[in-house]
N, C-alpha and C. Protein backbone atom coordinates (compact mmCIF):
# COMPACT_ATOMS: atom_id res chain seq x y z
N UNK A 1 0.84 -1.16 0.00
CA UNK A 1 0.00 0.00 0.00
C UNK A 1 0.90 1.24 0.00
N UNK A 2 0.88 2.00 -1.09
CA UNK A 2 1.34 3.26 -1.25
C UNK A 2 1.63 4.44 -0.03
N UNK A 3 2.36 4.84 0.85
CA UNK A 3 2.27 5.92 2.15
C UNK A 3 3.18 7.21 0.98
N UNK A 4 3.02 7.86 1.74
CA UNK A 4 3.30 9.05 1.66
C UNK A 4 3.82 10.42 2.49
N UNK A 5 4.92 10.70 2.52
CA UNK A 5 5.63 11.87 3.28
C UNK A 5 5.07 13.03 3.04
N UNK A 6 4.54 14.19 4.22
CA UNK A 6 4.43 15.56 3.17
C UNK A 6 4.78 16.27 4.42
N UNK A 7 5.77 17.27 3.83
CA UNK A 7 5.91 18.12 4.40
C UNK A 7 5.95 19.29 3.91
N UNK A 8 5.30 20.61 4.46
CA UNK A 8 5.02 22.05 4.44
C UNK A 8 6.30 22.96 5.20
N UNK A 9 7.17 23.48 4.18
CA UNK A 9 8.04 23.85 4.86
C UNK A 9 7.30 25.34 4.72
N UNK A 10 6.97 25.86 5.99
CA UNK A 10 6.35 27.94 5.96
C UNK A 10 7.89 28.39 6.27
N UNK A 11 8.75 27.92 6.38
CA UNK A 11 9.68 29.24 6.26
C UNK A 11 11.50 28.63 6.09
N UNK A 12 12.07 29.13 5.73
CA UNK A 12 13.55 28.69 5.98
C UNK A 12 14.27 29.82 6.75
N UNK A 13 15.47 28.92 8.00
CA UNK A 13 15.70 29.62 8.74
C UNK A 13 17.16 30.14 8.40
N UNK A 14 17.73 28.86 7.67
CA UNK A 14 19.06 29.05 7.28
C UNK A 14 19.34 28.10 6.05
N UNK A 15 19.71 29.21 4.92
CA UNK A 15 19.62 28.76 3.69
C UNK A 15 20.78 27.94 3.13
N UNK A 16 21.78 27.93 4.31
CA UNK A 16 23.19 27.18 3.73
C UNK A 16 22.78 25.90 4.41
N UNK A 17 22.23 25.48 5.54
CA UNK A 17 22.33 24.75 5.58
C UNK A 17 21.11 23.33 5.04
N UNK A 18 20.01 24.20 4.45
CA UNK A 18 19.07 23.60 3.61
C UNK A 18 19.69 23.11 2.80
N UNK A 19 20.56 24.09 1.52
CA UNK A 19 21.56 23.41 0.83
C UNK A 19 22.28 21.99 0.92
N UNK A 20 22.69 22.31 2.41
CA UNK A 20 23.14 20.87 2.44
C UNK A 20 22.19 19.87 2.33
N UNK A 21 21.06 20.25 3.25
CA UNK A 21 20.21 19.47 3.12
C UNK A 21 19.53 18.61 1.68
N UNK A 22 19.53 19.35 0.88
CA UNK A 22 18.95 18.97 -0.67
C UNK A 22 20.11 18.31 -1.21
N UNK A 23 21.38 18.94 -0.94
CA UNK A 23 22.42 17.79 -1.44
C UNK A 23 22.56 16.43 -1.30
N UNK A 24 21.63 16.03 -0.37
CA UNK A 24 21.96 14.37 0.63
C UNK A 24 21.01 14.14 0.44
N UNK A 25 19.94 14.93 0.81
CA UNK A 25 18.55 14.26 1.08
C UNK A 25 18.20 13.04 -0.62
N UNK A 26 18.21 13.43 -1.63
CA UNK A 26 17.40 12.45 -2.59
C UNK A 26 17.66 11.29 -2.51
N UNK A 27 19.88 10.89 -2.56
CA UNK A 27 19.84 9.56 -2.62
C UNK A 27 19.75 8.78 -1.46
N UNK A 28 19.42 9.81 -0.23
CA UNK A 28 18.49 8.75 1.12
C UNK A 28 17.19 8.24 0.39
N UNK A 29 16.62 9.37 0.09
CA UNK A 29 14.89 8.76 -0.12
C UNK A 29 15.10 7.14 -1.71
N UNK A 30 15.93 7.80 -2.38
CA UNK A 30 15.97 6.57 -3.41
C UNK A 30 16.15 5.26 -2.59
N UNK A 31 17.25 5.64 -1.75
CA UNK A 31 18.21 3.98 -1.02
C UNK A 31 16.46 3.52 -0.76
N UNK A 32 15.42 4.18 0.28
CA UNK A 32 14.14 3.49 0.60
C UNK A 32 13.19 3.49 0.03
N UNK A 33 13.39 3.46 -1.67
CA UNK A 33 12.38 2.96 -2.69
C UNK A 33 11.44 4.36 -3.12
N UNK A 34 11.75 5.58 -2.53
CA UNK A 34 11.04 6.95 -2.38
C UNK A 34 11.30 7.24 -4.04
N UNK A 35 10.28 8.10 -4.16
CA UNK A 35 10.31 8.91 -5.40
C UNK A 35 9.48 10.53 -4.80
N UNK A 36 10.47 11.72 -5.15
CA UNK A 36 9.76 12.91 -4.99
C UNK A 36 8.33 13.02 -6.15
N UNK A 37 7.42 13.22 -5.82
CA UNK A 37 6.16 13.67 -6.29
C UNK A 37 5.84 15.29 -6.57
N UNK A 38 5.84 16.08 -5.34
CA UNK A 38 6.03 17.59 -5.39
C UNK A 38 7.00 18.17 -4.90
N UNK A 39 7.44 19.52 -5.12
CA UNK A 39 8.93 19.89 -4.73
C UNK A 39 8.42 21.36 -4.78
N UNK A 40 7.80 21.97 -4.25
CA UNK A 40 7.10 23.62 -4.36
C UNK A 40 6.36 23.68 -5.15
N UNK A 41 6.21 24.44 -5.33
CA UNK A 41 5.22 25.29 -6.79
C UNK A 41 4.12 26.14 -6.17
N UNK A 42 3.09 25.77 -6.93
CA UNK A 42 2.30 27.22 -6.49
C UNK A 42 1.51 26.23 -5.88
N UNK A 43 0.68 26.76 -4.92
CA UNK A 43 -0.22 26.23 -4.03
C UNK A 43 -1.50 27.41 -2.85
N UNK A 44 -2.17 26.83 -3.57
CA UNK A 44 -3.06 28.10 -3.18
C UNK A 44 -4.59 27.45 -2.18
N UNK A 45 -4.72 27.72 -1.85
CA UNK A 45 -5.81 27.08 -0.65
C UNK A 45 -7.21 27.26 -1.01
N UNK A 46 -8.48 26.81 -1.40
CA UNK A 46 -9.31 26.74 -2.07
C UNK A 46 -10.34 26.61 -0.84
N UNK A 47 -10.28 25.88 0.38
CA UNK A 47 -11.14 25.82 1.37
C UNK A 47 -10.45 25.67 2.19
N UNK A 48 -10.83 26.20 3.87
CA UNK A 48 -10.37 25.73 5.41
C UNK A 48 -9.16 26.87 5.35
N UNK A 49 -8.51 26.84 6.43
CA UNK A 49 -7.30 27.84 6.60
C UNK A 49 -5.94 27.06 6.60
N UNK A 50 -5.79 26.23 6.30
CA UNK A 50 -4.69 25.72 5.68
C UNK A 50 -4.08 26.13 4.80
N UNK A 51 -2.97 26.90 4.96
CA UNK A 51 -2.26 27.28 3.48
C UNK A 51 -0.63 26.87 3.03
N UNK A 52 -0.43 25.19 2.69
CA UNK A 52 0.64 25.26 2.89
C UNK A 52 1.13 26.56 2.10
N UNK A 53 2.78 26.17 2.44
CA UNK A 53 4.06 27.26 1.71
C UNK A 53 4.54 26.56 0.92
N UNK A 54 5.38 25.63 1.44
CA UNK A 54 6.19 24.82 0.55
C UNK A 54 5.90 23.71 0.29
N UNK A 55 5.39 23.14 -0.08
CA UNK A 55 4.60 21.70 -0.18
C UNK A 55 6.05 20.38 -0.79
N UNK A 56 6.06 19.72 0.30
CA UNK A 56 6.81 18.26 -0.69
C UNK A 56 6.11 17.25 -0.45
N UNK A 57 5.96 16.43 -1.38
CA UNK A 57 5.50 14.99 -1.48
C UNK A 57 6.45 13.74 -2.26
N UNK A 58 6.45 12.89 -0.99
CA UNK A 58 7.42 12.01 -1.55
C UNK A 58 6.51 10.61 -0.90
N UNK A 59 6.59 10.11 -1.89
CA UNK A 59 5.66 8.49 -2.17
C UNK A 59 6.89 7.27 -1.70
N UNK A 60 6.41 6.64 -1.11
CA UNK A 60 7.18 5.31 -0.65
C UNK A 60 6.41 4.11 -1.23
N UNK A 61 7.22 2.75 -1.07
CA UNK A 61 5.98 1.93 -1.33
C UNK A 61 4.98 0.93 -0.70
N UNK A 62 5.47 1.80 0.68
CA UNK A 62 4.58 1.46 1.79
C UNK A 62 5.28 2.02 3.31
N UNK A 63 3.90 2.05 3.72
CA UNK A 63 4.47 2.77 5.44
C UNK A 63 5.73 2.51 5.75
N UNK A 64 5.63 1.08 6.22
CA UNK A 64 7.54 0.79 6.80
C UNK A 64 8.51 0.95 6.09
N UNK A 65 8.66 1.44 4.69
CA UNK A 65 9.31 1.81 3.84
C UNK A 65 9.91 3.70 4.31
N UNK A 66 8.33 4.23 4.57
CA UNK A 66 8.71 5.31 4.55
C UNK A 66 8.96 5.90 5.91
N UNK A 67 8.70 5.00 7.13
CA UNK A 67 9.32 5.06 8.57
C UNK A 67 10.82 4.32 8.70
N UNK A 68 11.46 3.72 7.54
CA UNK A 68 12.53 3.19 7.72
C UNK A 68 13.21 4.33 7.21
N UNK A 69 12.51 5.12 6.02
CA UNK A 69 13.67 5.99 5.27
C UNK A 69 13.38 7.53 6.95
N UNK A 70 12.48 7.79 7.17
CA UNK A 70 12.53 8.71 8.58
C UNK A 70 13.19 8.67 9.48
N UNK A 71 13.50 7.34 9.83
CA UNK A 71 14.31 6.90 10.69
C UNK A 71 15.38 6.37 11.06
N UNK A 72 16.03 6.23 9.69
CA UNK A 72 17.07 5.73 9.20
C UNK A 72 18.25 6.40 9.60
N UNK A 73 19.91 5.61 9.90
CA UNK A 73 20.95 6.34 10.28
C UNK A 73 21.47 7.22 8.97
N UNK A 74 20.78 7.18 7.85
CA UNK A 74 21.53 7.50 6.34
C UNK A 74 20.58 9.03 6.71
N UNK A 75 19.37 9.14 6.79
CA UNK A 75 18.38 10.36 7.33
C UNK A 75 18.97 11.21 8.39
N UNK A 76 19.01 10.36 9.53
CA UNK A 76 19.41 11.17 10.55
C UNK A 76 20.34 12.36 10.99
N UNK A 77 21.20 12.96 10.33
CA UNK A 77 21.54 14.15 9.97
C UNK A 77 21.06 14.89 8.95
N UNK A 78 20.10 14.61 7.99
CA UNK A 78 19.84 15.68 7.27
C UNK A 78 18.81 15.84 7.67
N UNK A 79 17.70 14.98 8.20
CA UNK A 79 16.95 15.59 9.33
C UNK A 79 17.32 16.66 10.50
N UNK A 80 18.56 16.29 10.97
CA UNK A 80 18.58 17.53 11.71
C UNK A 80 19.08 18.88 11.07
N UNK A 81 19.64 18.78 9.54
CA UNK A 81 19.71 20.02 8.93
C UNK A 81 18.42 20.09 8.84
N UNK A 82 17.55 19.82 8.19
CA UNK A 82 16.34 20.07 7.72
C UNK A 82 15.12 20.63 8.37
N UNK A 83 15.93 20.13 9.96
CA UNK A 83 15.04 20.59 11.45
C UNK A 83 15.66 22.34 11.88
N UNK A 84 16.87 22.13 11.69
CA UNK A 84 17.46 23.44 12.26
C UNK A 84 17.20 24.58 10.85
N UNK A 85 17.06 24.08 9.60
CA UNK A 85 17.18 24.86 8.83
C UNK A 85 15.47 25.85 8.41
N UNK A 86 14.60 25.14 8.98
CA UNK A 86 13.35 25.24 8.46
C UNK A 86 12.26 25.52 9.58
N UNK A 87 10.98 25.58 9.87
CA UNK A 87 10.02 25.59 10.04
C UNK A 87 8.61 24.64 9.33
N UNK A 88 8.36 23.83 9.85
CA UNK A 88 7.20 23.57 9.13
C UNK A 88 6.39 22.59 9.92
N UNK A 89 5.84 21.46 8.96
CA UNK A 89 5.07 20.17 9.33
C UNK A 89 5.39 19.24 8.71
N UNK A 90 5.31 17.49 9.09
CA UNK A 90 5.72 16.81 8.54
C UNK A 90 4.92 15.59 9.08
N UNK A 91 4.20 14.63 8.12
CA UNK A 91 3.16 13.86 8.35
C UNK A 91 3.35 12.76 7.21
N UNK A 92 3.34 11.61 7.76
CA UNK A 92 3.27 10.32 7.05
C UNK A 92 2.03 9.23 7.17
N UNK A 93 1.78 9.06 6.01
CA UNK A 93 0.61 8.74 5.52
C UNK A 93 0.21 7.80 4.11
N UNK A 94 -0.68 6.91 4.66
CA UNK A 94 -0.87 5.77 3.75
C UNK A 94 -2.28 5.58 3.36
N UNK A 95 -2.02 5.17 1.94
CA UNK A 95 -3.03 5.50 0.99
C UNK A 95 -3.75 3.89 0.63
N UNK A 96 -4.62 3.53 0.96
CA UNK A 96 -5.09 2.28 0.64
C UNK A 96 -5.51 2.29 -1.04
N UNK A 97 -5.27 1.25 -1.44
CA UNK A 97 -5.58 0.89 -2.90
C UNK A 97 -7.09 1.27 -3.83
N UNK A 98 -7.80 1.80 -3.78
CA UNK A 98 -9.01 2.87 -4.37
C UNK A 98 -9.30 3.11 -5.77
N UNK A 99 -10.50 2.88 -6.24
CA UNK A 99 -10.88 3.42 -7.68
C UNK A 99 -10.20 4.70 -7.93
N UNK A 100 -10.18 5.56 -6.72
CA UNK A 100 -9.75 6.79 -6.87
C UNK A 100 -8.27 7.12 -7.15
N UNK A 101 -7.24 6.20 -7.58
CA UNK A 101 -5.70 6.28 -7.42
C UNK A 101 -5.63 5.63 -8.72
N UNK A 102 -5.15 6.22 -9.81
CA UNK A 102 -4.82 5.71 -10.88
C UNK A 102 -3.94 4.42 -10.78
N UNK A 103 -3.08 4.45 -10.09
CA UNK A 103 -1.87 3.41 -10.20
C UNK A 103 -2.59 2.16 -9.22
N UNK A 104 -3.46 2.62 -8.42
CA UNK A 104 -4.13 1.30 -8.34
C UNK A 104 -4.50 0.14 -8.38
């Protein structure tokens, strides 16, 4: 079953060390089967007061996939760049198999 990472970054605190962060971060998420989905863009809020900022979405190919790549010793420092560098939210989440999911 498909899960899913998303995190809303509202602000960056320190831009060198985000850098680093984006330098490391992809071939962690590859090593745990991850593929980025969204990476910013425009995002605009249509109902409720939710407005992300920075929107990422990164697809695993299943929960323990994507709590192994969270938790992982290969993660665990660019998480803490990614913690010191930013502001936001970060929520993992799994998508059961649905008419509604093309890949389905």
């Amino acid at each position: 079953m498909t899960a899913y990472c998303f995190f809303d970054v509202r602000e960056v605190l320190d831009s060198q060390k985000l850098e680093q962060y984006k330098n490391g971060v992809l071939a962690t998420v590859q090593q745990y089967g991850g593929r980025y989905l969204v990476l910013g863009g425009t995002c605009e809020g249509v109902e409720g007061k939710w407005r992300p900022v920075t929107p990422v979405l990164i697809a695993f190919p299943n929960l323990e996939r994507a709590y192994q790549w969270y938790n992982s010793d290969e993660y665990a420092p660019l998480k803490e760049l990614r913690q010191a560098a930013t502001r936001g939210d970060a929520v993992l989440l799994e998508s059961p198999p649905n008419e509604f999911v093309a890949d389905a």
